[in-house]
C-alpha atoms as a PDB file:
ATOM      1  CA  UNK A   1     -66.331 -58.450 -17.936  1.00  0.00           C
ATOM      2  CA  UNK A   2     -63.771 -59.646 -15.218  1.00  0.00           C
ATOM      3  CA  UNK A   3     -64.850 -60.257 -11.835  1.00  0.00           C
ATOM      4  CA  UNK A   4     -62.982 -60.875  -8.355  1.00  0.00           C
ATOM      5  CA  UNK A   5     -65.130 -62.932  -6.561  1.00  0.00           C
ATOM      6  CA  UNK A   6     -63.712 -62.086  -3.133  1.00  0.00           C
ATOM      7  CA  UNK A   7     -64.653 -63.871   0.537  1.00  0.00           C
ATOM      8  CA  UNK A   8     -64.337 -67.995   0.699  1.00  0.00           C
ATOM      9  CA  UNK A   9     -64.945 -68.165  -3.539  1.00  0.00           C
ATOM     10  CA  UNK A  10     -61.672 -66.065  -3.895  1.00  0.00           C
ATOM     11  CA  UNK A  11     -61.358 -66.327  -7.104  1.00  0.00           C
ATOM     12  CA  UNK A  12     -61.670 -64.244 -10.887  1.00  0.00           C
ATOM     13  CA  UNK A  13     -64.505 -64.871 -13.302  1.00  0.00           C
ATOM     14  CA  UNK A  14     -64.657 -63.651 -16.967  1.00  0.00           C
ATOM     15  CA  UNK A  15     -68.096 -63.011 -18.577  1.00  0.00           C
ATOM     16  CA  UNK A  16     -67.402 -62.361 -22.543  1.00  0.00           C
ATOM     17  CA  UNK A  17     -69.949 -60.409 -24.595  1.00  0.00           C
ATOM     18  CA  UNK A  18     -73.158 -62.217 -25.266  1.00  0.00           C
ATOM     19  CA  UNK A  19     -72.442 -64.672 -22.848  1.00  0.00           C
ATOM     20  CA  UNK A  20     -74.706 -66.123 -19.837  1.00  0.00           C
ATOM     21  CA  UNK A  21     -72.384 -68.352 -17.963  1.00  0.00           C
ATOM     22  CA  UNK A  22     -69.040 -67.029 -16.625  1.00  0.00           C
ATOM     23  CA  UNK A  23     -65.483 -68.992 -16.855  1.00  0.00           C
ATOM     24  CA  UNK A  24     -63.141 -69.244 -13.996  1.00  0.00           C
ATOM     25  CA  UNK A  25     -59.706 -67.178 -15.054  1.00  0.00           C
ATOM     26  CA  UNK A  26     -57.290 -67.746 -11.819  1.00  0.00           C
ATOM     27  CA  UNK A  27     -57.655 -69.255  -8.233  1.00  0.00           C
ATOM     28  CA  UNK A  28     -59.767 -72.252  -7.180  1.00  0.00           C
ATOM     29  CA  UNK A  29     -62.767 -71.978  -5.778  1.00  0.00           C
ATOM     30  CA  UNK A  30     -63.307 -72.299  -2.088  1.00  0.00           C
ATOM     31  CA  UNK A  31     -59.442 -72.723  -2.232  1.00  0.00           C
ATOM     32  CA  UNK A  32     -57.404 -69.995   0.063  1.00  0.00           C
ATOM     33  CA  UNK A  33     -53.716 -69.865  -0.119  1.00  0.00           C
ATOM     34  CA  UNK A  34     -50.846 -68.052  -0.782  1.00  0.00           C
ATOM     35  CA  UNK A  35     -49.744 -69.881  -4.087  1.00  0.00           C
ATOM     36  CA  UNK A  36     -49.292 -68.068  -7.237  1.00  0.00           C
ATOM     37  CA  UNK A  37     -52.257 -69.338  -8.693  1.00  0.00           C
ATOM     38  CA  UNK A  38     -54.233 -69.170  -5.882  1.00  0.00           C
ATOM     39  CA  UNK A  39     -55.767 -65.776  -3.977  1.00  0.00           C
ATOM     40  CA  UNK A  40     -56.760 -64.776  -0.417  1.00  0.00           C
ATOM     41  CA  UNK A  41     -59.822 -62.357  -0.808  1.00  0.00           C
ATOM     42  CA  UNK A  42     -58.584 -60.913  -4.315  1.00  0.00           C
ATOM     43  CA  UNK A  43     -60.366 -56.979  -4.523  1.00  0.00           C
ATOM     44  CA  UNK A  44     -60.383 -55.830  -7.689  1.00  0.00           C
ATOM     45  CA  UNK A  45     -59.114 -57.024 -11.601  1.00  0.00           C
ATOM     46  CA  UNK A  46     -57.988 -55.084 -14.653  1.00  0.00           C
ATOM     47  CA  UNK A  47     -57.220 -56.623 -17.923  1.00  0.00           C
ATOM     48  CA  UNK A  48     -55.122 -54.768 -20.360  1.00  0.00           C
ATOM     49  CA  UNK A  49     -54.988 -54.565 -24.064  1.00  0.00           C
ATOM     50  CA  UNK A  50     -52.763 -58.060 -24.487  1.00  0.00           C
ATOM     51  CA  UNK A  51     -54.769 -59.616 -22.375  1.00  0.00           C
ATOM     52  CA  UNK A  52     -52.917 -59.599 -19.457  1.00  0.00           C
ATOM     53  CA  UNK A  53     -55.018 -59.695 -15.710  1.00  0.00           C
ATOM     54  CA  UNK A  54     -53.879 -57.777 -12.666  1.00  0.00           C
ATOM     55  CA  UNK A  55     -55.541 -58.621  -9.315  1.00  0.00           C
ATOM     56  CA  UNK A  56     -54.864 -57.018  -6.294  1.00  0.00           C
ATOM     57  CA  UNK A  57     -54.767 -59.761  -3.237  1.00  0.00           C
ATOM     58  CA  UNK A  58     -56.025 -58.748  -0.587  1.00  0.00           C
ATOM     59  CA  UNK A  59     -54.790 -60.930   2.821  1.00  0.00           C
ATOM     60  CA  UNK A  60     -51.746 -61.668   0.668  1.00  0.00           C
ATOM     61  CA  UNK A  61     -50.737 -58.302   0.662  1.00  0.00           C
ATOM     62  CA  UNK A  62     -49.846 -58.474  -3.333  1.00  0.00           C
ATOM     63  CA  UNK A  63     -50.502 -57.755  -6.869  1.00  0.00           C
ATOM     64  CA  UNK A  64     -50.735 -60.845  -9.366  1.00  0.00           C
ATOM     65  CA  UNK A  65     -50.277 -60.044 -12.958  1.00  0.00           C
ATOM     66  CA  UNK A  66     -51.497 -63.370 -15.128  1.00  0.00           C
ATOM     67  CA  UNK A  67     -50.231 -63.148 -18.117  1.00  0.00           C
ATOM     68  CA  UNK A  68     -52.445 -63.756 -21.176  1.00  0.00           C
ATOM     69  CA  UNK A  69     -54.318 -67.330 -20.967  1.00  0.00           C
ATOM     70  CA  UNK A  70     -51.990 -68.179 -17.636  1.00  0.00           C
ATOM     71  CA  UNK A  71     -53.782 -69.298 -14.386  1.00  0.00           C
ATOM     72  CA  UNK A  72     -50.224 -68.884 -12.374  1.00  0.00           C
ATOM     73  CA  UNK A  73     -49.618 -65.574 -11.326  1.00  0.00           C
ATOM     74  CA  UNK A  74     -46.314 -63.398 -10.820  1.00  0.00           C
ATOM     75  CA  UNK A  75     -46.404 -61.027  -8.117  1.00  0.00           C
ATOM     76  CA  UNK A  76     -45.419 -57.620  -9.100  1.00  0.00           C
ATOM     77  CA  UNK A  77     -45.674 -55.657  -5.863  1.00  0.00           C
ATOM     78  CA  UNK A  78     -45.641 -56.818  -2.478  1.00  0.00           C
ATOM     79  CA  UNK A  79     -44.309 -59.355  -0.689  1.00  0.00           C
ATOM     80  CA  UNK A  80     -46.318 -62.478  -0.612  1.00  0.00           C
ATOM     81  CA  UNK A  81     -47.542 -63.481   3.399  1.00  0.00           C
ATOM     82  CA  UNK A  82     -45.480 -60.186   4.535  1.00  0.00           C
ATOM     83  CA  UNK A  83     -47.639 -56.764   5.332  1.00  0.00           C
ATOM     84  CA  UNK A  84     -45.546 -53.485   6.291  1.00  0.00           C
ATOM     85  CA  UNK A  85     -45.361 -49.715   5.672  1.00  0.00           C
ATOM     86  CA  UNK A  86     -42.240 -50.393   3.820  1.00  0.00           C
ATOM     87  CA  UNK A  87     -41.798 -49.378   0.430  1.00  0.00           C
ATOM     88  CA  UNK A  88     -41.839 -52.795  -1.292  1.00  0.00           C
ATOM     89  CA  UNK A  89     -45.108 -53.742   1.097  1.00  0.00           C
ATOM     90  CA  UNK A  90     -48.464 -53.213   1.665  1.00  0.00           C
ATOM     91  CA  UNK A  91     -50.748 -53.744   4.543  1.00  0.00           C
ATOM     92  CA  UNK A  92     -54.058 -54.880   2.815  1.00  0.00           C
ATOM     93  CA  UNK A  93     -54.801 -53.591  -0.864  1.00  0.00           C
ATOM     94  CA  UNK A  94     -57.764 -52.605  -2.184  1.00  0.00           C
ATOM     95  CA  UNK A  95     -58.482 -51.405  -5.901  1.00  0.00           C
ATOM     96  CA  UNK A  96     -56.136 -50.732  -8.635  1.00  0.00           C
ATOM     97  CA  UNK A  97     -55.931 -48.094 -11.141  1.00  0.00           C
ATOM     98  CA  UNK A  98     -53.503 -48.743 -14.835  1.00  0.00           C
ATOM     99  CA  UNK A  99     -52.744 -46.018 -16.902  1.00  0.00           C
ATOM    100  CA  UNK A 100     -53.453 -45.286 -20.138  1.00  0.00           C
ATOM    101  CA  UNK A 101     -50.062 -46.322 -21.700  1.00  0.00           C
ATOM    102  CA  UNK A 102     -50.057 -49.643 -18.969  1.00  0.00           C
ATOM    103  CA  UNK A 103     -46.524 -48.479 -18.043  1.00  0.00           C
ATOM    104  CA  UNK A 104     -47.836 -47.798 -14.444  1.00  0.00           C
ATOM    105  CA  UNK A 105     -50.336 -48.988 -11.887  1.00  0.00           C
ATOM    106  CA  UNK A 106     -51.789 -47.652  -9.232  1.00  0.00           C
ATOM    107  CA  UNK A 107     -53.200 -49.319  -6.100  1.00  0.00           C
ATOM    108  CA  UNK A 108     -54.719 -48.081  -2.678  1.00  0.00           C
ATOM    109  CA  UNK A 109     -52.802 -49.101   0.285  1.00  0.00           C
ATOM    110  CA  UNK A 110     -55.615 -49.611   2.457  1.00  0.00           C
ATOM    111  CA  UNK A 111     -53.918 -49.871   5.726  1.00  0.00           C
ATOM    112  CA  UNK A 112     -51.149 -47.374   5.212  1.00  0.00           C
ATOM    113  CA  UNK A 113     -53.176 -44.971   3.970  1.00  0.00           C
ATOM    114  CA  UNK A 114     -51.676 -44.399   0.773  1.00  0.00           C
ATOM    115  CA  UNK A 115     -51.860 -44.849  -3.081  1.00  0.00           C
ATOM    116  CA  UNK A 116     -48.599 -46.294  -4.413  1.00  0.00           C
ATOM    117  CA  UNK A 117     -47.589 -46.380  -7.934  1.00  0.00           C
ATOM    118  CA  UNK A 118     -45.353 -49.407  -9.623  1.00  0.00           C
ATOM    119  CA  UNK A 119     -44.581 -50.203 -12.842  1.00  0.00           C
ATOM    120  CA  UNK A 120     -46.643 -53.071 -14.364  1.00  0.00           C
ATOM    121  CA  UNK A 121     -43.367 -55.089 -15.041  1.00  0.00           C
ATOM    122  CA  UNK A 122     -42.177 -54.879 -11.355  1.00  0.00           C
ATOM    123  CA  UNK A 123     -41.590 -58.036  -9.532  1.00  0.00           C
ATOM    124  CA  UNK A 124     -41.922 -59.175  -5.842  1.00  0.00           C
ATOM    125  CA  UNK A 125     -40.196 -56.740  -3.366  1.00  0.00           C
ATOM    126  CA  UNK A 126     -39.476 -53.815  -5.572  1.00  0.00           C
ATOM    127  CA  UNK A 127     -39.657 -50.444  -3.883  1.00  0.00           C
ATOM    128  CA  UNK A 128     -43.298 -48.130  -5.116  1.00  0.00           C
ATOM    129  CA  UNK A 129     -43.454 -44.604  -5.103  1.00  0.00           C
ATOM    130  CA  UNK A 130     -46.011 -43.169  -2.479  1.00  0.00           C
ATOM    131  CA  UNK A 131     -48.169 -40.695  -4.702  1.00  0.00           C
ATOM    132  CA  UNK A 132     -50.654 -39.717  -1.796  1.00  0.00           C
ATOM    133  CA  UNK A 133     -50.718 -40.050   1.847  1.00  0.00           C
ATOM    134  CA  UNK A 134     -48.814 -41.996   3.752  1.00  0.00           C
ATOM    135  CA  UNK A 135     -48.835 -39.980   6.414  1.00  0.00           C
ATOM    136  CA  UNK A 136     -50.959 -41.928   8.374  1.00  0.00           C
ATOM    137  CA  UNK A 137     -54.916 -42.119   8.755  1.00  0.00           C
ATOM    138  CA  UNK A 138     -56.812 -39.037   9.248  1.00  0.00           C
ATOM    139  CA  UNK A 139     -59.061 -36.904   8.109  1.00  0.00           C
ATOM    140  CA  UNK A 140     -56.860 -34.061   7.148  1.00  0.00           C
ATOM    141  CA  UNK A 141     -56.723 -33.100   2.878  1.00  0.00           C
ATOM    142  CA  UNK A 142     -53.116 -34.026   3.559  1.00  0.00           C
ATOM    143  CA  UNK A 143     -54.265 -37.406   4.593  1.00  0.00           C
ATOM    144  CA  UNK A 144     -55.595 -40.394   3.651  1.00  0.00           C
ATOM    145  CA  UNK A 145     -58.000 -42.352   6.010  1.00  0.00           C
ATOM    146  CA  UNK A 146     -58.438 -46.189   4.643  1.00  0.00           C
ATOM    147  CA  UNK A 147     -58.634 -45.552   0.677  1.00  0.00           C
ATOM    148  CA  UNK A 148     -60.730 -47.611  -1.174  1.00  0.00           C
ATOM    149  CA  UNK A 149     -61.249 -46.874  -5.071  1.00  0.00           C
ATOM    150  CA  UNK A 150     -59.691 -45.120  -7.152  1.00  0.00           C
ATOM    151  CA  UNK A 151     -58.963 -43.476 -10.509  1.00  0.00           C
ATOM    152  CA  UNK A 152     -58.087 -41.055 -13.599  1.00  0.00           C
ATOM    153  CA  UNK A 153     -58.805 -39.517 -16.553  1.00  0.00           C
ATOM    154  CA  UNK A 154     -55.575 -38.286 -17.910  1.00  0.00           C
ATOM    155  CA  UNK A 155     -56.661 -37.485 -21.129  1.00  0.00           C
ATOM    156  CA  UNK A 156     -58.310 -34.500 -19.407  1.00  0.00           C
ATOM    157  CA  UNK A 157     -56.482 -34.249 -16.074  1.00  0.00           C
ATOM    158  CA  UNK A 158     -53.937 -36.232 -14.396  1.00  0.00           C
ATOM    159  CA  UNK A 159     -55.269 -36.240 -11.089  1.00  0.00           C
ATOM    160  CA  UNK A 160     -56.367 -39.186  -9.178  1.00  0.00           C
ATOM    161  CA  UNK A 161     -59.840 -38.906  -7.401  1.00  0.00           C
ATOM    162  CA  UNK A 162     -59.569 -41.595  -4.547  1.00  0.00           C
ATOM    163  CA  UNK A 163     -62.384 -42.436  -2.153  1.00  0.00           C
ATOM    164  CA  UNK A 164     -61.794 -42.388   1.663  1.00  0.00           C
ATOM    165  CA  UNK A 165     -63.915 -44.852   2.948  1.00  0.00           C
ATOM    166  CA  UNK A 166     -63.528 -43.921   6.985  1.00  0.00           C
ATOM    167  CA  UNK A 167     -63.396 -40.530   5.870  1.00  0.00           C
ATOM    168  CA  UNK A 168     -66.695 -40.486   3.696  1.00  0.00           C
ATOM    169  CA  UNK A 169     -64.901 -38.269   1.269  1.00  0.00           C
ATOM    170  CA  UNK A 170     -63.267 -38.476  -2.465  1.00  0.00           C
ATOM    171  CA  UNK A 171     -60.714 -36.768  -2.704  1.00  0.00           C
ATOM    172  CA  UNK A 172     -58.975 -35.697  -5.545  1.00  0.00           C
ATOM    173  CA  UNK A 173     -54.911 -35.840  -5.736  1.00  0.00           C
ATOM    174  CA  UNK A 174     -51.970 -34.779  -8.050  1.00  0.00           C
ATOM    175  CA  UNK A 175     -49.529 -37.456  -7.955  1.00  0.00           C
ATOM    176  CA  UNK A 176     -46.487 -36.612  -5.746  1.00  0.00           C
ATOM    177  CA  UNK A 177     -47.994 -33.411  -4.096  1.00  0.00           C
ATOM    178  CA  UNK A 178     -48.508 -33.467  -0.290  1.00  0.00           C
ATOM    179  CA  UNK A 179     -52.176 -32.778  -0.349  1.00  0.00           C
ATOM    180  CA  UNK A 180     -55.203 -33.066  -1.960  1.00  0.00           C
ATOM    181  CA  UNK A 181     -58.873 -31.396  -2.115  1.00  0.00           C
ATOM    182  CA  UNK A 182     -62.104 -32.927  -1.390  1.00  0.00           C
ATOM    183  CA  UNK A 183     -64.466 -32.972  -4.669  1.00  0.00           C
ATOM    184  CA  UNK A 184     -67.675 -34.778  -2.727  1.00  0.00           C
ATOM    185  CA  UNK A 185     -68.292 -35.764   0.533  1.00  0.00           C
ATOM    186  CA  UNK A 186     -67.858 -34.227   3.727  1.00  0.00           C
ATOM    187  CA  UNK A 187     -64.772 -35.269   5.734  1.00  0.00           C
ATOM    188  CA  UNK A 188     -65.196 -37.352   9.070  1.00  0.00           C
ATOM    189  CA  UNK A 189     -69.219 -36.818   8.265  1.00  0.00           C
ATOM    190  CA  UNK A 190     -71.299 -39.856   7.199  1.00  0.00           C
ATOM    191  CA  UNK A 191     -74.695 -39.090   5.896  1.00  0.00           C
ATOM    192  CA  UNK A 192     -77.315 -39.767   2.988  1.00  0.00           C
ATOM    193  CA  UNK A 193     -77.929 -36.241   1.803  1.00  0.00           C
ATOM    194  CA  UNK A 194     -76.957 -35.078  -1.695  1.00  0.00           C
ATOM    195  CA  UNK A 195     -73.534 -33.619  -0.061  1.00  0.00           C
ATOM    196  CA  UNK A 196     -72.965 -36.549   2.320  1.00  0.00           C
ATOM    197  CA  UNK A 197     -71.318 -39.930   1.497  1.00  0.00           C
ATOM    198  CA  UNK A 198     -71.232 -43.031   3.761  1.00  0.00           C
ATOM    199  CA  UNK A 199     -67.882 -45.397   3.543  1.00  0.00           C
ATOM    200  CA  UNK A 200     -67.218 -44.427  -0.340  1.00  0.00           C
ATOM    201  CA  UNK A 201     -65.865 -47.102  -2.312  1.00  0.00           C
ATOM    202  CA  UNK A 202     -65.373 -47.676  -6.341  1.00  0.00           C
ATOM    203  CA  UNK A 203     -65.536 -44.130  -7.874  1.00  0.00           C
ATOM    204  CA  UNK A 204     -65.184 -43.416 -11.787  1.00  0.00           C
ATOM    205  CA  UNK A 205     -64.663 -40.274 -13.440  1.00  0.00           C
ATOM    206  CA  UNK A 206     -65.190 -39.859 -16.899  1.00  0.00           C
ATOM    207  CA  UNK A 207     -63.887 -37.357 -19.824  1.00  0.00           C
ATOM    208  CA  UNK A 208     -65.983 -34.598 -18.435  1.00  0.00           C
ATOM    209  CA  UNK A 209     -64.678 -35.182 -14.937  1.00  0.00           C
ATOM    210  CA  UNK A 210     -67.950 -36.013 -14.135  1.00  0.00           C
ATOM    211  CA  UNK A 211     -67.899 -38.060 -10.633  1.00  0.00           C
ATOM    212  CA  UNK A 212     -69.460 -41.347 -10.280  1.00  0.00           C
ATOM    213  CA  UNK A 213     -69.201 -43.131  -6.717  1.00  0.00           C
ATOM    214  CA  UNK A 214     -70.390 -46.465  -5.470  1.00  0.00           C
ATOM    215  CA  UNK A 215     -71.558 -45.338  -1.767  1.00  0.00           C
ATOM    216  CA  UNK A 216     -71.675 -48.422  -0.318  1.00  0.00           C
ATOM    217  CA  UNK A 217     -73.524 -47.824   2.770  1.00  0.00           C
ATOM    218  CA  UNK A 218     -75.799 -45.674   1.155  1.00  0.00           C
ATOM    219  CA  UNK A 219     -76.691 -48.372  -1.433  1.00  0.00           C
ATOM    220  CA  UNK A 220     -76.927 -46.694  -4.145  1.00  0.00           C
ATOM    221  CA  UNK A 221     -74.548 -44.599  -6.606  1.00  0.00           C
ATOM    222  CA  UNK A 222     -73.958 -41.192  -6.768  1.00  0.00           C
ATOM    223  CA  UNK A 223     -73.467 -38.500  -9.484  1.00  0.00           C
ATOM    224  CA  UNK A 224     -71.210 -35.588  -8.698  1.00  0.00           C
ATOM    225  CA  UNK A 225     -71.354 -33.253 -12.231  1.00  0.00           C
ATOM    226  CA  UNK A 226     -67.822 -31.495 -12.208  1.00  0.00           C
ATOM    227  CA  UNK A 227     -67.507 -28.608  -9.852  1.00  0.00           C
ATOM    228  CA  UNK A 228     -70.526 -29.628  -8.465  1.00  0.00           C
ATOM    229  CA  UNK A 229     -70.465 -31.422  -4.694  1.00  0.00           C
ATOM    230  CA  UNK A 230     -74.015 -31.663  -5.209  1.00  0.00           C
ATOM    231  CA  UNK A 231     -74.544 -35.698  -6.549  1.00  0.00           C
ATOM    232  CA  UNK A 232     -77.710 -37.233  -7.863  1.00  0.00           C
ATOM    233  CA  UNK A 233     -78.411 -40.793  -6.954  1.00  0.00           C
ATOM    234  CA  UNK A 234     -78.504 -42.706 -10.672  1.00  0.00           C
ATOM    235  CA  UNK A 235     -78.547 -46.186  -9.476  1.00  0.00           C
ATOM    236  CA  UNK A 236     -80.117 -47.755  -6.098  1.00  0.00           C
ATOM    237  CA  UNK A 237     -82.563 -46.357  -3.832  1.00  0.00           C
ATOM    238  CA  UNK A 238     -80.554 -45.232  -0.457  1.00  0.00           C
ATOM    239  CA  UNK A 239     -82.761 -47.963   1.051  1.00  0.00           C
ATOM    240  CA  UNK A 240     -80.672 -52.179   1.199  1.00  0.00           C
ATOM    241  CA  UNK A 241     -82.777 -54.379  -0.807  1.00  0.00           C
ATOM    242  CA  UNK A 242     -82.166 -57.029  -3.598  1.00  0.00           C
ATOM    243  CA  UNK A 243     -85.289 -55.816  -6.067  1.00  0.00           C
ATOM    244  CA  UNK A 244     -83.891 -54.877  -9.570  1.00  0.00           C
ATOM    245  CA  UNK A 245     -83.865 -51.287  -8.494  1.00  0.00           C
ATOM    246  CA  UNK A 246     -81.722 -51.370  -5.010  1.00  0.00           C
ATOM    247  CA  UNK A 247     -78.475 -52.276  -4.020  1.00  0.00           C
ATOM    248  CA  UNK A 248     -77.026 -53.394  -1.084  1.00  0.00           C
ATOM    249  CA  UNK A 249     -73.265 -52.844  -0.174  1.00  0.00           C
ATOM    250  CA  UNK A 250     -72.254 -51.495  -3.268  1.00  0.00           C
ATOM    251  CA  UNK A 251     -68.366 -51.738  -3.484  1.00  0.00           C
ATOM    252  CA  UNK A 252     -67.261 -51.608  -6.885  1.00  0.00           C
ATOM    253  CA  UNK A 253     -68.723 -49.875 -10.460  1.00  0.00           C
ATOM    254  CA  UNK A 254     -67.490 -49.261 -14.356  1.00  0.00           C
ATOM    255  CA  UNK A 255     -69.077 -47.993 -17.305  1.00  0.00           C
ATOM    256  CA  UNK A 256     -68.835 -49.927 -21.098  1.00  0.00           C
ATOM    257  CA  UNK A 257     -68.468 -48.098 -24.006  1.00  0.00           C
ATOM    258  CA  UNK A 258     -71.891 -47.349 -24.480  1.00  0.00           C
ATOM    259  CA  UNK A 259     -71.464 -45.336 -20.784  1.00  0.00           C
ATOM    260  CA  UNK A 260     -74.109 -48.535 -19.602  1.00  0.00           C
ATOM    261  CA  UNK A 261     -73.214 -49.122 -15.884  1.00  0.00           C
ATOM    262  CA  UNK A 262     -72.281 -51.955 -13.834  1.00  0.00           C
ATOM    263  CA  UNK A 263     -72.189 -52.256 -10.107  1.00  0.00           C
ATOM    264  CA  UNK A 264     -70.753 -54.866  -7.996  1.00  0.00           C
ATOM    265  CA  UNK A 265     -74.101 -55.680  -5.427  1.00  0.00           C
ATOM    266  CA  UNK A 266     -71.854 -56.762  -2.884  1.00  0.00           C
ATOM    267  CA  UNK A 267     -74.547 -58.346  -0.351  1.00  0.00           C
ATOM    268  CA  UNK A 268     -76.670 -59.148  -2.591  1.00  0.00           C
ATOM    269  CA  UNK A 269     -74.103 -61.185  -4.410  1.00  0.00           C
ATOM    270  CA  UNK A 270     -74.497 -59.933  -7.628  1.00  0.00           C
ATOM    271  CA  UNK A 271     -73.394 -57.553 -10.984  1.00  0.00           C
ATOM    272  CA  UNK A 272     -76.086 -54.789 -11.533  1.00  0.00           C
ATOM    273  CA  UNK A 273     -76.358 -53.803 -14.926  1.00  0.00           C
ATOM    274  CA  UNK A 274     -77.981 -49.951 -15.308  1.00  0.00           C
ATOM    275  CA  UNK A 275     -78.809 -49.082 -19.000  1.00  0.00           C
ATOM    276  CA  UNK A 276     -77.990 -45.264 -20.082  1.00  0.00           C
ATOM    277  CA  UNK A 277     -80.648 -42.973 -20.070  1.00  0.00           C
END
């Protein structure tokens, strides 16, 4: 399991199977900066099948890619210290999503209200493809208002289903096309019914299309069977608390092999580990 350890820590941990005490991967800790083997509130981490990390950089407006065993990062989108609209910049990012074949990646442009796409061996400053929004924040389907998580399941679609955290809504996107549909959520409504959602984050779908969103200030996660805009709360209670049954802030989730999940406890400072039923 990788980790970004985001706020003053700023920094990526790696927990391998088995194990109880996590290794540092890149970054120092307590250390902010701009240097390439350093982070400034990294978001989110994906490691691909050589081995290879991507971390998307929050303050530093960037992606890192570390390649296999390196602690010094190569920036493969963005402009390091430099936030804009512009094609080659972002203004803030979020999560990431690679595809399948790890010729692309996908990352939510938090600020400009976008997704973009790049491929993984891009370098500093080259021009990304806006897939959805980027026509500013708002809670139109043509929109995008702050995205937070996102991801696919192109085996069975290739859709992206991206969470709008201002909006409450996930929203689900093909790349390229001017607008989207909502698939849970109610846009510009916040709420803690089974059809409301309040500041989405991390959402997962799986090979049934089956929905899974971290609702962070719901604390708990939500189940959204396809079709369905209906969810079921599978993890957390709706109430903050730090028992072994609540969450509080949850921001980010992901499922092993076994379809076990594990939620980032954001507040709580934390990884959550829910066994399948």
């Amino acid at each position: 399991m990788y980790v970004a350890d985001e706020s003053s820590n700023s920094v990526v941990w790696k927990l391998p199977l088995n194990a109880t005490t996590a290794t540092l991967v890149s970054g120092s800790q307590g250390s902010i900066s701009s240097a390439s083997d350093r982070f400034y509130y990294p978001q989110d981490v994906y490691a691909d099948s050589l081995g290879n990390v991507y971390v998307t950089d929050y303050y530093n407006y960037r992606v890192q890619k570390f390649a296999s065993g390196s602690s010094t990062g190569t920036t493969i989108a963005g402009v390091t210290g430099s936030g804009s609209s512009a094609l080659n910049r972002f203004n803030s990012v979020r999560h990431l999503y690679v595809e399948p074949t790890e010729t692309y990646i996908y990352v939510t442009d938090y600020n400009n209200h976008r997704v973009m796409r790049y491929s993984t061996s891009s370098s500093s400053g080259t021009n990304g493809v806006v897939v959805a929004g980027g026509n500013g924040g708002n809670y139109l389907n043509t929109t995008l208002y702050y995205p937070y998580g996102i991801h696919s399941m192109p085996s069975v679609s290739s859709d992206l289903f991206i969470s709008n955290m201002n909006a409450h809504t996930i929203i689900r996107w093909t790349p390229g096309a001017t607008s989207g549909y909502y698939v849970a959520g109610v846009s510009a409504v916040s709420g803690q019914s089974p059809v409301l959602l309040n500041s989405p984050a991390g959402v997962r779908v799986d090979s049934y299309l089956n929905l899974y969103v971290a609702d962070s200030e719901n604390h708990r996660i939500q189940l959204f069977c396809q079709n369905s805009q209906t969810g079921y709360t599978i993890a957390g209670t709706g109430v903050a608390g730090n028992s072994a049954i609540q969450l509080n802030g949850a921001r980010s989730i992901t499922f092993d092999s076994a379809m076990n999940l594990y939620v980032s406890d954001t507040n709580n400072r934390r990884i959550q580990k829910f066994l399948r039923l």
